[in-house]
PDB file of N, CA and C in Angstrom:
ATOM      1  N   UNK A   1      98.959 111.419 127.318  1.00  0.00           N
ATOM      2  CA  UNK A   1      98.567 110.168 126.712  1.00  0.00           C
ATOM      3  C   UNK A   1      98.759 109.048 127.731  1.00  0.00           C
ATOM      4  N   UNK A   2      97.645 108.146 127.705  1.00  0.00           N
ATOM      5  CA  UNK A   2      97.803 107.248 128.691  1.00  0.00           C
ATOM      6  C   UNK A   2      98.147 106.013 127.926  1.00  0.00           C
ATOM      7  N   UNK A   3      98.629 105.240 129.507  1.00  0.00           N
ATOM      8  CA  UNK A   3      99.169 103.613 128.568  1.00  0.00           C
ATOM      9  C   UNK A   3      98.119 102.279 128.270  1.00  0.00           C
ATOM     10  N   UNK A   4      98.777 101.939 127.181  1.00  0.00           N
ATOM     11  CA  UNK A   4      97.924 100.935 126.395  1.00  0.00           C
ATOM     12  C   UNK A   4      98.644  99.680 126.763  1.00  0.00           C
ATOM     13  N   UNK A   5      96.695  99.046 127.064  1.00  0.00           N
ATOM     14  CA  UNK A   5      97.223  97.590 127.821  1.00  0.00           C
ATOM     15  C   UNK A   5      96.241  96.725 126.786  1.00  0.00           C
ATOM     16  N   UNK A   6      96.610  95.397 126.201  1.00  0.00           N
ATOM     17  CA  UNK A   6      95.908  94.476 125.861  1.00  0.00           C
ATOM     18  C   UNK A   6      94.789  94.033 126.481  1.00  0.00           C
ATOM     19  N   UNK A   7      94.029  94.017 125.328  1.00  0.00           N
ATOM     20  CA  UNK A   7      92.363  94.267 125.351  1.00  0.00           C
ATOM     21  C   UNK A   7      91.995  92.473 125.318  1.00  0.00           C
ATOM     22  N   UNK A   8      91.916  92.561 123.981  1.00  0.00           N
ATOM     23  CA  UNK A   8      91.733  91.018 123.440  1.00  0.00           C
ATOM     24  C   UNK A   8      92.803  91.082 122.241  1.00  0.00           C
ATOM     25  N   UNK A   9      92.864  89.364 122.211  1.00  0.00           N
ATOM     26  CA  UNK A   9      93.545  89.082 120.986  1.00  0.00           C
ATOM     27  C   UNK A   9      93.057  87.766 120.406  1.00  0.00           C
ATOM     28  N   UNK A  10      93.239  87.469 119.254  1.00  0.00           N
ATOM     29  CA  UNK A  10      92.183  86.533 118.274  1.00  0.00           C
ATOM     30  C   UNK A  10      93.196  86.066 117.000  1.00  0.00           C
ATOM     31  N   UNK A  11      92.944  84.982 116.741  1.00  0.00           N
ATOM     32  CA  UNK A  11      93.860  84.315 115.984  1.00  0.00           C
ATOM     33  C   UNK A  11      93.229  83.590 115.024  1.00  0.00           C
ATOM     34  N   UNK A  12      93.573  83.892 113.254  1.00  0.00           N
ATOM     35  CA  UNK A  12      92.831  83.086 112.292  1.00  0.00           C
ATOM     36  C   UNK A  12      93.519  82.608 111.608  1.00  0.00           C
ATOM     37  N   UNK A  13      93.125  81.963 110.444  1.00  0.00           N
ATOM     38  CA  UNK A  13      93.517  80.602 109.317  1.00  0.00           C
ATOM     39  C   UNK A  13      93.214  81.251 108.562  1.00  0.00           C
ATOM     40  N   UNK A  14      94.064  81.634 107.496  1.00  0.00           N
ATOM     41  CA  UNK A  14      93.086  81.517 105.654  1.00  0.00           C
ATOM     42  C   UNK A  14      93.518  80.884 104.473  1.00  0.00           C
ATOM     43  N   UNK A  15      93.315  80.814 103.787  1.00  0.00           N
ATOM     44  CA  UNK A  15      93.669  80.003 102.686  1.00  0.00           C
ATOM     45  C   UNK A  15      93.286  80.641 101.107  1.00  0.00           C
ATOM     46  N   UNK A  16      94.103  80.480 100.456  1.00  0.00           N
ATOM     47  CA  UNK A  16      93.761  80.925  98.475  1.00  0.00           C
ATOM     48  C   UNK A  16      94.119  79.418  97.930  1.00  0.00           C
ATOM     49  N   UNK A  17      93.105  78.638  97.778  1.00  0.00           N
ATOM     50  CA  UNK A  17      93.313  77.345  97.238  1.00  0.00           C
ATOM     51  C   UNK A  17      93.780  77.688  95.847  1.00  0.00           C
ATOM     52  N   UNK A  18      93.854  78.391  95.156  1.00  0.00           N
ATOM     53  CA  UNK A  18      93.810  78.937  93.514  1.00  0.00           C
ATOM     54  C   UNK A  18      94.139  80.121  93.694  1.00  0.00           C
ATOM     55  N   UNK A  19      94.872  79.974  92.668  1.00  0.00           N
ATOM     56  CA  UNK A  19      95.297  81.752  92.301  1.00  0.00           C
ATOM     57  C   UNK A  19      96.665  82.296  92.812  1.00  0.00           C
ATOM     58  N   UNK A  20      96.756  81.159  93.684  1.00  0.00           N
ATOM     59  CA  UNK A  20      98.349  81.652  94.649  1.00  0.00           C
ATOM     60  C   UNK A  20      98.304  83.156  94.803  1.00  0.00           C
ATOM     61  N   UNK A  21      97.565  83.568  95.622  1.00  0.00           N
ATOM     62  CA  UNK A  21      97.568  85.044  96.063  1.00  0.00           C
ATOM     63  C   UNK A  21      97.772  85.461  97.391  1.00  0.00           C
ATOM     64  N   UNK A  22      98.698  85.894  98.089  1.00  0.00           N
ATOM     65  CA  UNK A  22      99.155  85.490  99.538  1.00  0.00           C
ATOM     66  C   UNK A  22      98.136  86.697 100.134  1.00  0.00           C
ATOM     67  N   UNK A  23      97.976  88.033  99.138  1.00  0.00           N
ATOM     68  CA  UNK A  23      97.023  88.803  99.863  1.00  0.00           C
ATOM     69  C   UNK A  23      95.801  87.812  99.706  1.00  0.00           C
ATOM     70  N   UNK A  24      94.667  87.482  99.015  1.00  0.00           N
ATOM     71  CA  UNK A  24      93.631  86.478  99.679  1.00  0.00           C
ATOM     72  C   UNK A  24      93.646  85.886 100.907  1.00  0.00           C
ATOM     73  N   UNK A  25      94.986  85.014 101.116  1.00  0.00           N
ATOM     74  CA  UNK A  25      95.067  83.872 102.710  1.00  0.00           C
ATOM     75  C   UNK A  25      94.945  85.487 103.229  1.00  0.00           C
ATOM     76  N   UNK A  26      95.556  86.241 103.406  1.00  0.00           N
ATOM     77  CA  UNK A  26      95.854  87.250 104.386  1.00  0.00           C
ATOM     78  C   UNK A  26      94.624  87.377 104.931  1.00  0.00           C
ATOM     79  N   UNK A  27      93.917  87.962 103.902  1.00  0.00           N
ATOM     80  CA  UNK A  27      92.160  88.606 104.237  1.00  0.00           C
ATOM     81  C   UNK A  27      91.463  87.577 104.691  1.00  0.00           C
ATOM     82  N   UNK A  28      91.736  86.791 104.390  1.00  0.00           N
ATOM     83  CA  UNK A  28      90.403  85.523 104.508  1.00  0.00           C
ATOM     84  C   UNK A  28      91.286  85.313 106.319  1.00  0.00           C
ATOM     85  N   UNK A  29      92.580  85.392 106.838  1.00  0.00           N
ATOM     86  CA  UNK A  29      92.884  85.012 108.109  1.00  0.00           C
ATOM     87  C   UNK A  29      92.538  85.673 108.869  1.00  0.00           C
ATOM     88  N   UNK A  30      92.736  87.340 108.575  1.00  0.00           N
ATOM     89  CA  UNK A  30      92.041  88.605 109.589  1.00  0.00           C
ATOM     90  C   UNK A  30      90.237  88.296 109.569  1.00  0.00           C
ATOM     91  N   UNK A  31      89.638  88.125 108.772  1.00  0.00           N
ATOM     92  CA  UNK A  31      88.215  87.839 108.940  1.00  0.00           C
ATOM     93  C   UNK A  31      87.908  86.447 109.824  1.00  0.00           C
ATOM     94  N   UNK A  32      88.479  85.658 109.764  1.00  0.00           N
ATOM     95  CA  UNK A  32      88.513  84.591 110.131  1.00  0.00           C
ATOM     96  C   UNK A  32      88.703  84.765 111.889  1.00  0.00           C
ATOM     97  N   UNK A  33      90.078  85.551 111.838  1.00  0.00           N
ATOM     98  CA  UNK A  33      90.094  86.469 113.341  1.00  0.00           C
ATOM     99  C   UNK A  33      88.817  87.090 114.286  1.00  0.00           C
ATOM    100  N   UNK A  34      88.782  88.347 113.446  1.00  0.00           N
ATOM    101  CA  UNK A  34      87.818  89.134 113.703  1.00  0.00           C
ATOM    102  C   UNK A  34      86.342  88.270 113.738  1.00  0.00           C
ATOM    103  N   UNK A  35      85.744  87.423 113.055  1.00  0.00           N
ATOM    104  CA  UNK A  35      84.578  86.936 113.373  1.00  0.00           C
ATOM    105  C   UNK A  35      84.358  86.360 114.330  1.00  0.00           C
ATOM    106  N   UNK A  36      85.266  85.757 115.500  1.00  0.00           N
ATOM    107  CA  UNK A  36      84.825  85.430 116.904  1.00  0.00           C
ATOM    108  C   UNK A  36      84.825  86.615 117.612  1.00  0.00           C
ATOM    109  N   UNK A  37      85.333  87.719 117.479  1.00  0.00           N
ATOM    110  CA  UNK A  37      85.284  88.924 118.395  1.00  0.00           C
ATOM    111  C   UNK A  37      84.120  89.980 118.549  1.00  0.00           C
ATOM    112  N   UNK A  38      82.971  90.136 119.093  1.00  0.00           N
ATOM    113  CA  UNK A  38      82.343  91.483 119.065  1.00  0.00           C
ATOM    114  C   UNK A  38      83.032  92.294 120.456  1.00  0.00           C
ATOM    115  N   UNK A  39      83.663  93.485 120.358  1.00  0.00           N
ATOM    116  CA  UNK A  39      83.955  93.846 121.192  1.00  0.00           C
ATOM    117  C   UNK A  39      83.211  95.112 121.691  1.00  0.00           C
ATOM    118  N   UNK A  40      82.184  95.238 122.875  1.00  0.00           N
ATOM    119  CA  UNK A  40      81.100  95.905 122.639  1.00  0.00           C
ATOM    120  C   UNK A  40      81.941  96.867 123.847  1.00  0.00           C
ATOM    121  N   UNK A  41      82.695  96.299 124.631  1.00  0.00           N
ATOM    122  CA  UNK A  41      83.028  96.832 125.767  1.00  0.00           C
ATOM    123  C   UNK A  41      83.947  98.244 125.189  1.00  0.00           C
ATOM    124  N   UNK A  42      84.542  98.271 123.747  1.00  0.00           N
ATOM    125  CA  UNK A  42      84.978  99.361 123.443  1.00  0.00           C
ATOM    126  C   UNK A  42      84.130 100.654 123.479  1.00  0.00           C
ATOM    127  N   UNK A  43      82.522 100.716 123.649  1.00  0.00           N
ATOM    128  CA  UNK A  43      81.901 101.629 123.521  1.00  0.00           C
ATOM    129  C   UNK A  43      81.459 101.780 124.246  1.00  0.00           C
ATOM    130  N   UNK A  44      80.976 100.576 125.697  1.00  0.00           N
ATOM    131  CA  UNK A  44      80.205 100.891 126.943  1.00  0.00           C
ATOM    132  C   UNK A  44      81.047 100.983 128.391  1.00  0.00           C
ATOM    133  N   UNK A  45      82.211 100.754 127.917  1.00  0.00           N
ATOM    134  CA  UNK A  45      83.057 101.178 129.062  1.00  0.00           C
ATOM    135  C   UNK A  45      83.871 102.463 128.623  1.00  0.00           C
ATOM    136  N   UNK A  46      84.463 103.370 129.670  1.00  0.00           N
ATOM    137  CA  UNK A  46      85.190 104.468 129.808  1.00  0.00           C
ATOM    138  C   UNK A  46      86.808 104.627 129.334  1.00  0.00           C
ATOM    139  N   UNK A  47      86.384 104.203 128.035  1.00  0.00           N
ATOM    140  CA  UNK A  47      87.972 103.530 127.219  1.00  0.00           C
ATOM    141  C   UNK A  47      88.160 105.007 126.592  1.00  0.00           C
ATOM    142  N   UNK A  48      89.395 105.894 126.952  1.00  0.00           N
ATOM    143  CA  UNK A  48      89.679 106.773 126.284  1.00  0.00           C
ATOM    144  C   UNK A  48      90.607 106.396 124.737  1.00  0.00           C
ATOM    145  N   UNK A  49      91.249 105.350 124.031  1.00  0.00           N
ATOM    146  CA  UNK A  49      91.609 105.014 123.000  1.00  0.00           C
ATOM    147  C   UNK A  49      91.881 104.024 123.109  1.00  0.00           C
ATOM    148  N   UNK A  50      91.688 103.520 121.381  1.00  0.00           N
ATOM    149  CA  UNK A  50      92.446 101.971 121.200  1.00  0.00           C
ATOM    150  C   UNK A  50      93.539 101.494 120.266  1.00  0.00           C
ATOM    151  N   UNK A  51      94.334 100.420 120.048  1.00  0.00           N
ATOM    152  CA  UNK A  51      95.008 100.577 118.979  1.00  0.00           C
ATOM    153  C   UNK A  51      94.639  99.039 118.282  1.00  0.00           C
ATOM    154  N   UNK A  52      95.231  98.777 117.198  1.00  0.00           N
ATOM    155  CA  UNK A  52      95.045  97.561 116.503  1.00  0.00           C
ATOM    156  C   UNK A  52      96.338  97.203 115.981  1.00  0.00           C
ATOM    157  N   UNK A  53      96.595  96.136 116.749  1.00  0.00           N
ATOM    158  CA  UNK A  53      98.199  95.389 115.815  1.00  0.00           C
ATOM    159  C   UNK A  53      97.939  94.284 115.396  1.00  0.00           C
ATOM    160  N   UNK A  54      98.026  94.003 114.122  1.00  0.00           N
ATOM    161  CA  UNK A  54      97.766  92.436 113.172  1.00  0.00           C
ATOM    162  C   UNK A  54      98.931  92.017 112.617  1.00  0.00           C
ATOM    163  N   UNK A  55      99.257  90.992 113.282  1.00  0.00           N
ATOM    164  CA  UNK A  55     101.014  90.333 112.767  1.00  0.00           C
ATOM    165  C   UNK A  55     100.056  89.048 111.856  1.00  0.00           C
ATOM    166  N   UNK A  56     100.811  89.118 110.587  1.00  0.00           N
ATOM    167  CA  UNK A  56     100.140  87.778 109.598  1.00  0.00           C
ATOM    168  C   UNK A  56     101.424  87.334 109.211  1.00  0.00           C
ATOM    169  N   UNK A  57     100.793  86.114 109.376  1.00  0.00           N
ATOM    170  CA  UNK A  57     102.395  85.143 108.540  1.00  0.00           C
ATOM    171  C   UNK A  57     102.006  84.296 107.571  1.00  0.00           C
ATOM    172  N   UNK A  58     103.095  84.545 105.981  1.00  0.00           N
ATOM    173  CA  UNK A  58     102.382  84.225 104.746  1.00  0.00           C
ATOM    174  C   UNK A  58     103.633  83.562 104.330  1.00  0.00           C
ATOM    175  N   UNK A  59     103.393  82.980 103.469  1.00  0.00           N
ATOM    176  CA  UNK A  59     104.153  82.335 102.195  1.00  0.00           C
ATOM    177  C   UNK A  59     104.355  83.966 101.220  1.00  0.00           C
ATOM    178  N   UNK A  60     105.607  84.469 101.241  1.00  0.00           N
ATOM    179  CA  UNK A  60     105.709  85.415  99.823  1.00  0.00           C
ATOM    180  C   UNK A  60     105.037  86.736 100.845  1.00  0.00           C
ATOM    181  N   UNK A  61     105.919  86.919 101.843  1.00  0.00           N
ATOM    182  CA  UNK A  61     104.577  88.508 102.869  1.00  0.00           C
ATOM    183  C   UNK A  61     105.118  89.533 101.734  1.00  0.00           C
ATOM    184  N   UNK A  62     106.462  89.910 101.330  1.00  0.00           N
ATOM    185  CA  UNK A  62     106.222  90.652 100.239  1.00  0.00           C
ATOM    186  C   UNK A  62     105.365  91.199  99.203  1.00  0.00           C
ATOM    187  N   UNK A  63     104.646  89.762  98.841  1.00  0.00           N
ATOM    188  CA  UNK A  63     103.894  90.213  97.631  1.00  0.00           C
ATOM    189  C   UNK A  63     102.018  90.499  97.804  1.00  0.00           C
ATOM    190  N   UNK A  64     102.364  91.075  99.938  1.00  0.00           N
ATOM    191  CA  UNK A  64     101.110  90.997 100.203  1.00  0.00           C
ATOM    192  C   UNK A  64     100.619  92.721  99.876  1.00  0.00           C
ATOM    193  N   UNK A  65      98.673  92.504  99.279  1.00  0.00           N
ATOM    194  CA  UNK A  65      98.848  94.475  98.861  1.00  0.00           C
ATOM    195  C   UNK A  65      98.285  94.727 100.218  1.00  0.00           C
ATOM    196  N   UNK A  66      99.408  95.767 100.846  1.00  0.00           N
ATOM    197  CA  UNK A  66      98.562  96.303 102.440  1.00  0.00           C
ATOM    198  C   UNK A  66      97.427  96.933 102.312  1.00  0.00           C
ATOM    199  N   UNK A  67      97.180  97.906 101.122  1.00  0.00           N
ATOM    200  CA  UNK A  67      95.977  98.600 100.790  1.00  0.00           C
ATOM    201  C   UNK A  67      94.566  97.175 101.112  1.00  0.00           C
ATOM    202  N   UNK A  68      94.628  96.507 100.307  1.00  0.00           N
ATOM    203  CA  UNK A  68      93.644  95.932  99.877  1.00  0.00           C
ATOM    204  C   UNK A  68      93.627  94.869 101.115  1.00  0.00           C
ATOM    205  N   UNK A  69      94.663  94.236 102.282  1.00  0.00           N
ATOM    206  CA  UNK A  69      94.464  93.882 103.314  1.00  0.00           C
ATOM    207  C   UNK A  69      93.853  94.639 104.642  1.00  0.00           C
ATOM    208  N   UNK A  70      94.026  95.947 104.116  1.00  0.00           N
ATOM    209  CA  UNK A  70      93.932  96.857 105.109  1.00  0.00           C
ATOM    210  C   UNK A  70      92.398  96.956 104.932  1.00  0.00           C
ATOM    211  N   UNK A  71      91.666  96.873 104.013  1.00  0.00           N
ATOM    212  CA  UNK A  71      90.118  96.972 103.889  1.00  0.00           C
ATOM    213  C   UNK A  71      89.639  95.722 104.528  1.00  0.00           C
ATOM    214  N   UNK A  72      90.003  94.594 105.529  1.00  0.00           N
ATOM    215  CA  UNK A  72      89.485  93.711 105.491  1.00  0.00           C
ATOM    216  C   UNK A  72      89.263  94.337 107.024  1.00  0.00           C
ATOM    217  N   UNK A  73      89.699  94.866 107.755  1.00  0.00           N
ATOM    218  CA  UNK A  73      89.397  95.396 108.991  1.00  0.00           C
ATOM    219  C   UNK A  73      88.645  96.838 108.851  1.00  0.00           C
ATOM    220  N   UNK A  74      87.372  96.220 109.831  1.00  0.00           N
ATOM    221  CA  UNK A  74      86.129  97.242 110.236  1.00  0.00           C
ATOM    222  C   UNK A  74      86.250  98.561 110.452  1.00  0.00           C
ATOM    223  N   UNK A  75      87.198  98.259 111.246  1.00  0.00           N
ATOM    224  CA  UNK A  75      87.882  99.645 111.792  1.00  0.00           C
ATOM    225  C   UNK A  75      89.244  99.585 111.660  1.00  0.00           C
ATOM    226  N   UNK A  76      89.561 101.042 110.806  1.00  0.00           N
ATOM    227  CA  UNK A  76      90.798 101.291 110.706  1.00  0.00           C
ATOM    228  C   UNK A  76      91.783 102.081 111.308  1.00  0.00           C
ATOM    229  N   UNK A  77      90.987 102.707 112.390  1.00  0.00           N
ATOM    230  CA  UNK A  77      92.119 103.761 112.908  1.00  0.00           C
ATOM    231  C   UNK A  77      92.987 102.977 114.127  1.00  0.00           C
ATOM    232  N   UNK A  78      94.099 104.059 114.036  1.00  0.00           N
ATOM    233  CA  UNK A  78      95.083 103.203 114.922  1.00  0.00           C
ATOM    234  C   UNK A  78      95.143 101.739 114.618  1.00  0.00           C
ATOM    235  N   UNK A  79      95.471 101.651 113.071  1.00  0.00           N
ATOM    236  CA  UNK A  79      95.312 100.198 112.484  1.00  0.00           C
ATOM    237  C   UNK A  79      96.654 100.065 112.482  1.00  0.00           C
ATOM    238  N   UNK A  80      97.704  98.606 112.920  1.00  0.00           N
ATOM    239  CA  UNK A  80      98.933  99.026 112.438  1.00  0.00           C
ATOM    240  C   UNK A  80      99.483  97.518 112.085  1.00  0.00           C
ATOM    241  N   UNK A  81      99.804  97.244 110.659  1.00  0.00           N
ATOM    242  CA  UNK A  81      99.654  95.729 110.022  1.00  0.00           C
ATOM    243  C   UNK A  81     100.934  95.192 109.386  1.00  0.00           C
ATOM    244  N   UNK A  82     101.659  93.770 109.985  1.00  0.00           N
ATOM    245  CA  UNK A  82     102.840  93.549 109.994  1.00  0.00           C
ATOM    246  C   UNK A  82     102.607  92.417 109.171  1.00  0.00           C
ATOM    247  N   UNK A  83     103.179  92.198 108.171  1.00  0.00           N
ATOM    248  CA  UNK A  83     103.312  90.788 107.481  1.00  0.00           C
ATOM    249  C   UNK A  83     104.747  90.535 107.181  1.00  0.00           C
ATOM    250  N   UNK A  84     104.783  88.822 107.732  1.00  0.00           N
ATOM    251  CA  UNK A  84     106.012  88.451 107.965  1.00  0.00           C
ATOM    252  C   UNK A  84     106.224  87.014 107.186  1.00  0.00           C
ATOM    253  N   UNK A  85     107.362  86.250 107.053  1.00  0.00           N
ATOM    254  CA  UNK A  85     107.106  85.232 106.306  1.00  0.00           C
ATOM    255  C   UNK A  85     106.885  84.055 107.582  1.00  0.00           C
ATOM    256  N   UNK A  86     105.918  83.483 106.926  1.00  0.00           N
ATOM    257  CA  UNK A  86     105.182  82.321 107.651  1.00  0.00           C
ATOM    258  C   UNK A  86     104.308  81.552 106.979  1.00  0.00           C
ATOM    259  N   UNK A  87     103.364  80.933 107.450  1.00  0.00           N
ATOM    260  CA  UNK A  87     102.007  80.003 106.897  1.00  0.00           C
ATOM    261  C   UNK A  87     102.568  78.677 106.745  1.00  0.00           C
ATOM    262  N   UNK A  88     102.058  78.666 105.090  1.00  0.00           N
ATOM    263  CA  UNK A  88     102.184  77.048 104.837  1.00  0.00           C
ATOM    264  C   UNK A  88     102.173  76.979 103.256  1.00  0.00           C
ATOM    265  N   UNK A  89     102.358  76.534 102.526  1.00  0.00           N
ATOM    266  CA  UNK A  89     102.272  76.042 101.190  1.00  0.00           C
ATOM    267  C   UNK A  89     102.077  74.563 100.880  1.00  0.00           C
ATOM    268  N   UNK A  90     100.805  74.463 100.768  1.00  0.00           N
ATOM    269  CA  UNK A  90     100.930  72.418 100.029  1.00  0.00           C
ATOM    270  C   UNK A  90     100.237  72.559  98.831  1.00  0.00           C
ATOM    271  N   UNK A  91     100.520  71.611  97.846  1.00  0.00           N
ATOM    272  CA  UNK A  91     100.403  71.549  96.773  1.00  0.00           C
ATOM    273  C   UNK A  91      98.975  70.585  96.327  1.00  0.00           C
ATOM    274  N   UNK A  92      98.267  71.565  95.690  1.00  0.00           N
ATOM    275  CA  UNK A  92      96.855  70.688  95.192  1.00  0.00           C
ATOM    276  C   UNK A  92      97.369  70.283  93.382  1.00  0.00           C
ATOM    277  N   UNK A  93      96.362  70.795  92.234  1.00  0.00           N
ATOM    278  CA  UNK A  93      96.361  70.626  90.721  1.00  0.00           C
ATOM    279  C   UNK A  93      96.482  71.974  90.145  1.00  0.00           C
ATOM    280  N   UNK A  94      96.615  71.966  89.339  1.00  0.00           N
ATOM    281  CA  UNK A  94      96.230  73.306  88.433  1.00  0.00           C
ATOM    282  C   UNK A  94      95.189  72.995  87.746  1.00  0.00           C
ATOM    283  N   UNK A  95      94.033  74.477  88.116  1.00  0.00           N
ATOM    284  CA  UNK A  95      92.932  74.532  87.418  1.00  0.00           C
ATOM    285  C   UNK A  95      92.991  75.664  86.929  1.00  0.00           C
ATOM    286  N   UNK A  96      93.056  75.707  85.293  1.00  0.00           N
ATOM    287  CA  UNK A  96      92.905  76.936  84.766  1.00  0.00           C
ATOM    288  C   UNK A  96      92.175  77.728  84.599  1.00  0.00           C
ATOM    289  N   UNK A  97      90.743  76.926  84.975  1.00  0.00           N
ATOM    290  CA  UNK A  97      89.737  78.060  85.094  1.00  0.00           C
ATOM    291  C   UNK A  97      89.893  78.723  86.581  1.00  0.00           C
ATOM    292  N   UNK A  98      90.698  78.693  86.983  1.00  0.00           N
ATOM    293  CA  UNK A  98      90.825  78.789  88.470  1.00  0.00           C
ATOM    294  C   UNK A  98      91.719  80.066  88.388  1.00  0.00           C
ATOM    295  N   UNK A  99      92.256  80.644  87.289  1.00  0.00           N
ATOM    296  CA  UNK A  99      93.137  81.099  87.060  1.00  0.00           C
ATOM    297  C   UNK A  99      94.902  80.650  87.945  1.00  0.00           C
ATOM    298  N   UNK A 100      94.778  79.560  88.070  1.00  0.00           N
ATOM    299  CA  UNK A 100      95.649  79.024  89.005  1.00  0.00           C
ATOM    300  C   UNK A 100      97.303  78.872  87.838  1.00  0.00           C
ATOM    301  N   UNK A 101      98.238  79.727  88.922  1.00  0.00           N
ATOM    302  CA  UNK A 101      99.728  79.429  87.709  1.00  0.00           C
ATOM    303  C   UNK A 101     100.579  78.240  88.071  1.00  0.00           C
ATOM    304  N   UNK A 102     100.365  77.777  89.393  1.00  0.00           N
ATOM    305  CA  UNK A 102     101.091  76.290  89.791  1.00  0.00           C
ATOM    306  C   UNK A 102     100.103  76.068  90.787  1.00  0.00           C
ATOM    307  N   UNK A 103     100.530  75.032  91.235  1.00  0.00           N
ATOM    308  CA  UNK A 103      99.598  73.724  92.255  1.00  0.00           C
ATOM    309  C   UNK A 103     100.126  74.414  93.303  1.00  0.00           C
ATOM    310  N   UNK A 104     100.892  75.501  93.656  1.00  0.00           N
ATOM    311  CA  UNK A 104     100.611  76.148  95.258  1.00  0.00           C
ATOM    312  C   UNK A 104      99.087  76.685  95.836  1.00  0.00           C
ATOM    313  N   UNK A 105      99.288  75.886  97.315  1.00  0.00           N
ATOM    314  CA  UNK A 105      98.412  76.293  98.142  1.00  0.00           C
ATOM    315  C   UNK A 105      98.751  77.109  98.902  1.00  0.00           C
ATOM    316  N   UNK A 106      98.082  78.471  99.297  1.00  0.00           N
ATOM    317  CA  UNK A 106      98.700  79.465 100.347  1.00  0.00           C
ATOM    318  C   UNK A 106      97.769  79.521 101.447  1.00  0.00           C
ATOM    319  N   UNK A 107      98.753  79.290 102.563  1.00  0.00           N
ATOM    320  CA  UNK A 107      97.891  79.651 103.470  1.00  0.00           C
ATOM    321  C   UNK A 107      98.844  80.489 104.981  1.00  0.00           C
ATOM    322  N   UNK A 108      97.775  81.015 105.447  1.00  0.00           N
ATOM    323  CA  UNK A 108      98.209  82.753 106.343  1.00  0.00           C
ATOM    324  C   UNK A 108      97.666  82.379 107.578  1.00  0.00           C
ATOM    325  N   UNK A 109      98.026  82.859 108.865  1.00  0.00           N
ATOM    326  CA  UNK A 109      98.036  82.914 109.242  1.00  0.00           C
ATOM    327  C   UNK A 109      97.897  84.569 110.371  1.00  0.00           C
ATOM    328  N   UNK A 110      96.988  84.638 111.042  1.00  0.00           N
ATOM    329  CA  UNK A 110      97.146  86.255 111.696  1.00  0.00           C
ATOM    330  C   UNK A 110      96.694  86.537 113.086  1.00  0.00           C
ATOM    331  N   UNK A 111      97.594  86.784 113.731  1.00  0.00           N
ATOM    332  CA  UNK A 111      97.237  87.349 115.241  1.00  0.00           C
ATOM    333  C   UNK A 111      96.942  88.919 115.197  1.00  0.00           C
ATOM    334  N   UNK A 112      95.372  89.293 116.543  1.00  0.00           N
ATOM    335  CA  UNK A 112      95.276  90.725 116.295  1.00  0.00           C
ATOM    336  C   UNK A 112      94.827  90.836 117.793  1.00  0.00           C
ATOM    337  N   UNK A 113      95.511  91.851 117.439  1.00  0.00           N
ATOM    338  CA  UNK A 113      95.710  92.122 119.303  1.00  0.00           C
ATOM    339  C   UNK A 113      95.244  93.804 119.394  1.00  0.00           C
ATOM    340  N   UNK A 114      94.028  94.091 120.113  1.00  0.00           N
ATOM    341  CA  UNK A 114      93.191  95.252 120.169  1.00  0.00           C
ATOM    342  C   UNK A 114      93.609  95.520 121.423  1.00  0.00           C
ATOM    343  N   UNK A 115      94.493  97.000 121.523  1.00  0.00           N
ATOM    344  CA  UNK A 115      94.851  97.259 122.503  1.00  0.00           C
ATOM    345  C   UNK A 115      93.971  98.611 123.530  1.00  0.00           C
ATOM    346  N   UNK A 116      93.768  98.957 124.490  1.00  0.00           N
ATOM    347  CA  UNK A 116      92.987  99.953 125.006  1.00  0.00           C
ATOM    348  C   UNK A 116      93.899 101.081 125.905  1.00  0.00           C
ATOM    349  N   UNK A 117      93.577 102.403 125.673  1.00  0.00           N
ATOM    350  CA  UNK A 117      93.909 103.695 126.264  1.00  0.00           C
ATOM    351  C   UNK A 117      93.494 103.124 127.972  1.00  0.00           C
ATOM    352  N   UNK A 118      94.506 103.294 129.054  1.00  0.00           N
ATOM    353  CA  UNK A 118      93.496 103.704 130.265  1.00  0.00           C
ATOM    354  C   UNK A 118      94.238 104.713 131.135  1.00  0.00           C
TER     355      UNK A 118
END
């Protein structure tokens, strides 16, 4: 097995204005990530493997579902996803059609760092 050196890395914002759901900011920060990146060089250069590390920082990382964060990335293998406490919380209204339970705002934060076999 050969050693893995940093490829690229990409950094996003997300936010759950409603609903206070720290998995939402999560997903909405990895997409947010991932949409400046096409990384084409993983397939046209002589890359024998890659790995994927996503550190997110949330308000409540506990109550984040890894399953359902873990679908927000394209590719999953050698996926490996750390949530830690971080972000931000500010306070908007409660809208009940919003299904909203208090005036918390969540918001996430996520670094992803695509690493390569050489």
């Amino acid at each position: 097995m050969g050693e893995y050196k940093r490829f690229v890395m990409e950094f996003g914002f997300g936010v759950d204005s409603h609903g206070q759901d720290p998995t939402n900011a999560c997903i909405k920060a990895v997409k947010d990530a991932i949409s400046r990146v096409y990384i084409i060089g993983l397939l046209e250069i002589n890359i024998k493997d890659f790995k994927i590390d996503a550190l997110l920082g949330v308000p409540y990382p506990e109550s984040v579902d890894i399953n359902r964060l873990t679908e927000a990335f394209p590719i999953k293998k050698n996926l490996s996803i750390k949530v830690v406490k971080g972000g931000l919380i500010d306070y908007g209204a409660i809208m009940e059609e919003f299904n909203d339970k208090n005036t918390e705002i969540i918001m996430a934060v996520a670094s992803i760092t695509v690493s390569v076999e050489v």
